[in-house]
Protein backbone atom coordinates (compact mmCIF):
# COMPACT_ATOMS: atom_id res chain seq x y z
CA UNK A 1 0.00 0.00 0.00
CA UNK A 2 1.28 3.20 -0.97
CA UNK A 3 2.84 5.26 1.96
CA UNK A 4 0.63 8.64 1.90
CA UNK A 5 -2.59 6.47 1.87
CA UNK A 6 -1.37 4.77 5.04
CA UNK A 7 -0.64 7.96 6.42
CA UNK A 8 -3.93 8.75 5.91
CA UNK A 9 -5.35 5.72 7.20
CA UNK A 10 -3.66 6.29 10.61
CA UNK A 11 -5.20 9.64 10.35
CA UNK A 12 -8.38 9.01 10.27
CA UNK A 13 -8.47 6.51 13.08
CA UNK A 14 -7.37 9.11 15.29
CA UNK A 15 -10.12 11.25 14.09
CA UNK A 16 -12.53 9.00 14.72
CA UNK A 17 -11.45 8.61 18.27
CA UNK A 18 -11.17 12.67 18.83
CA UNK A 19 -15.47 13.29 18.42
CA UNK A 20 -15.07 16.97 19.55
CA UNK A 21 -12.96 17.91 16.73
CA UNK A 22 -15.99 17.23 14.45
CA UNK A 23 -19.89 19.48 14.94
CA UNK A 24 -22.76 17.90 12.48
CA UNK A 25 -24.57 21.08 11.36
CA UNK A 26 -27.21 19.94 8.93
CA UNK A 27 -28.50 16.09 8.63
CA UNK A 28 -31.44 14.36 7.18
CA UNK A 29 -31.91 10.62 8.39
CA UNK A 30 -33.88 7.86 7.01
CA UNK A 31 -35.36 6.31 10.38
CA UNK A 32 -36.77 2.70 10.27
CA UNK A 33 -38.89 2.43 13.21
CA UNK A 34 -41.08 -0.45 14.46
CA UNK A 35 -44.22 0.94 13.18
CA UNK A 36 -43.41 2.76 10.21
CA UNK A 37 -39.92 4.56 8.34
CA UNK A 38 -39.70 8.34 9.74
CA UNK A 39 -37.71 11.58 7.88
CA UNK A 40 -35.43 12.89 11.04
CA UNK A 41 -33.45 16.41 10.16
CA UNK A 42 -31.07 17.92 12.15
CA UNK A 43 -31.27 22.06 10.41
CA UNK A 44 -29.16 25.08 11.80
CA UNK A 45 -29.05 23.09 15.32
CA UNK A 46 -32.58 22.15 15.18
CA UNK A 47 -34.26 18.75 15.40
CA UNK A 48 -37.05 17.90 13.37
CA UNK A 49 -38.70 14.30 12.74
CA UNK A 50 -42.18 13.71 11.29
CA UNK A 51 -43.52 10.93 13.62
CA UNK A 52 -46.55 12.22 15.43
CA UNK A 53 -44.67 11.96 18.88
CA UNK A 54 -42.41 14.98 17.74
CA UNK A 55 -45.41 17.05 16.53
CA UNK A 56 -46.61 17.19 20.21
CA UNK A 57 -43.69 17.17 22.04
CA UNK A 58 -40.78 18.75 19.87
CA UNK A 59 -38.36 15.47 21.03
CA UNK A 60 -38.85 11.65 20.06
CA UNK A 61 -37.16 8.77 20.48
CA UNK A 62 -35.78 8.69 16.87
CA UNK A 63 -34.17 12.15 17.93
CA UNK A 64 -32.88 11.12 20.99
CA UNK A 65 -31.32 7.61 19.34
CA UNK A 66 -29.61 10.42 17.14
CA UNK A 67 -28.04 12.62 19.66
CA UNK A 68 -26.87 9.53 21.37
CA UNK A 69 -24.96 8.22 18.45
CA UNK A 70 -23.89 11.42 17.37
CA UNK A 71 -22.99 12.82 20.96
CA UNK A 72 -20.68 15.10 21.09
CA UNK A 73 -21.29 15.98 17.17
CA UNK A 74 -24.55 17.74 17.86
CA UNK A 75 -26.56 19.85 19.79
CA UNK A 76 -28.42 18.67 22.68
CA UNK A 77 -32.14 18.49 22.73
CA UNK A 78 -33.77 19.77 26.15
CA UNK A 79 -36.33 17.73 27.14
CA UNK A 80 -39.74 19.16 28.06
CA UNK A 81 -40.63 19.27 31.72
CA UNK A 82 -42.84 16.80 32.97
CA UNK A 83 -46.22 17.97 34.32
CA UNK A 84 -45.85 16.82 38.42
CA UNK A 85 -42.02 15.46 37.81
């Protein structure tokens, strides 16, 4: 293998281990879910999904699966308060 491209290589493992270096700013996710597929967006720091979960509550758990696998990457959602919590 040529040297450069195992340069390069090496390179991007570190990468992958340094998460902070890297900030997802736009994203658009095709979410299998058990019920049915969902659209999930991530747009100038904003979460979007069209399950009807989201529509009520602005957070789902196709966002949330998201900003777990992306943490660090993306903003973080705030959760809504919970009535009596």
């Amino acid at each position: 293998m040529h040297s450069s491209l195992i340069g390069k290589i090496e390179k991007a493992k570190v990468y992958a281990q340094e998460r902070h270096r890297m900030h997802v700013e736009n994203l658009q996710v095709a979410f299998h879910g058990e019920n049915s597929d969902h659209l999930v967006e991530l747009v100038d720091g904003k979460w979007h999904c069209n399950c009807d979960f989201f529509a009520q509550w602005s957070v789902c758990s196709h966002t949330m699966a998201l900003e777990r696998i992306l943490e660090g990457m993306v903003p973080r959602q705030e959760l809504p308060a919970l009535a009596g919590a």
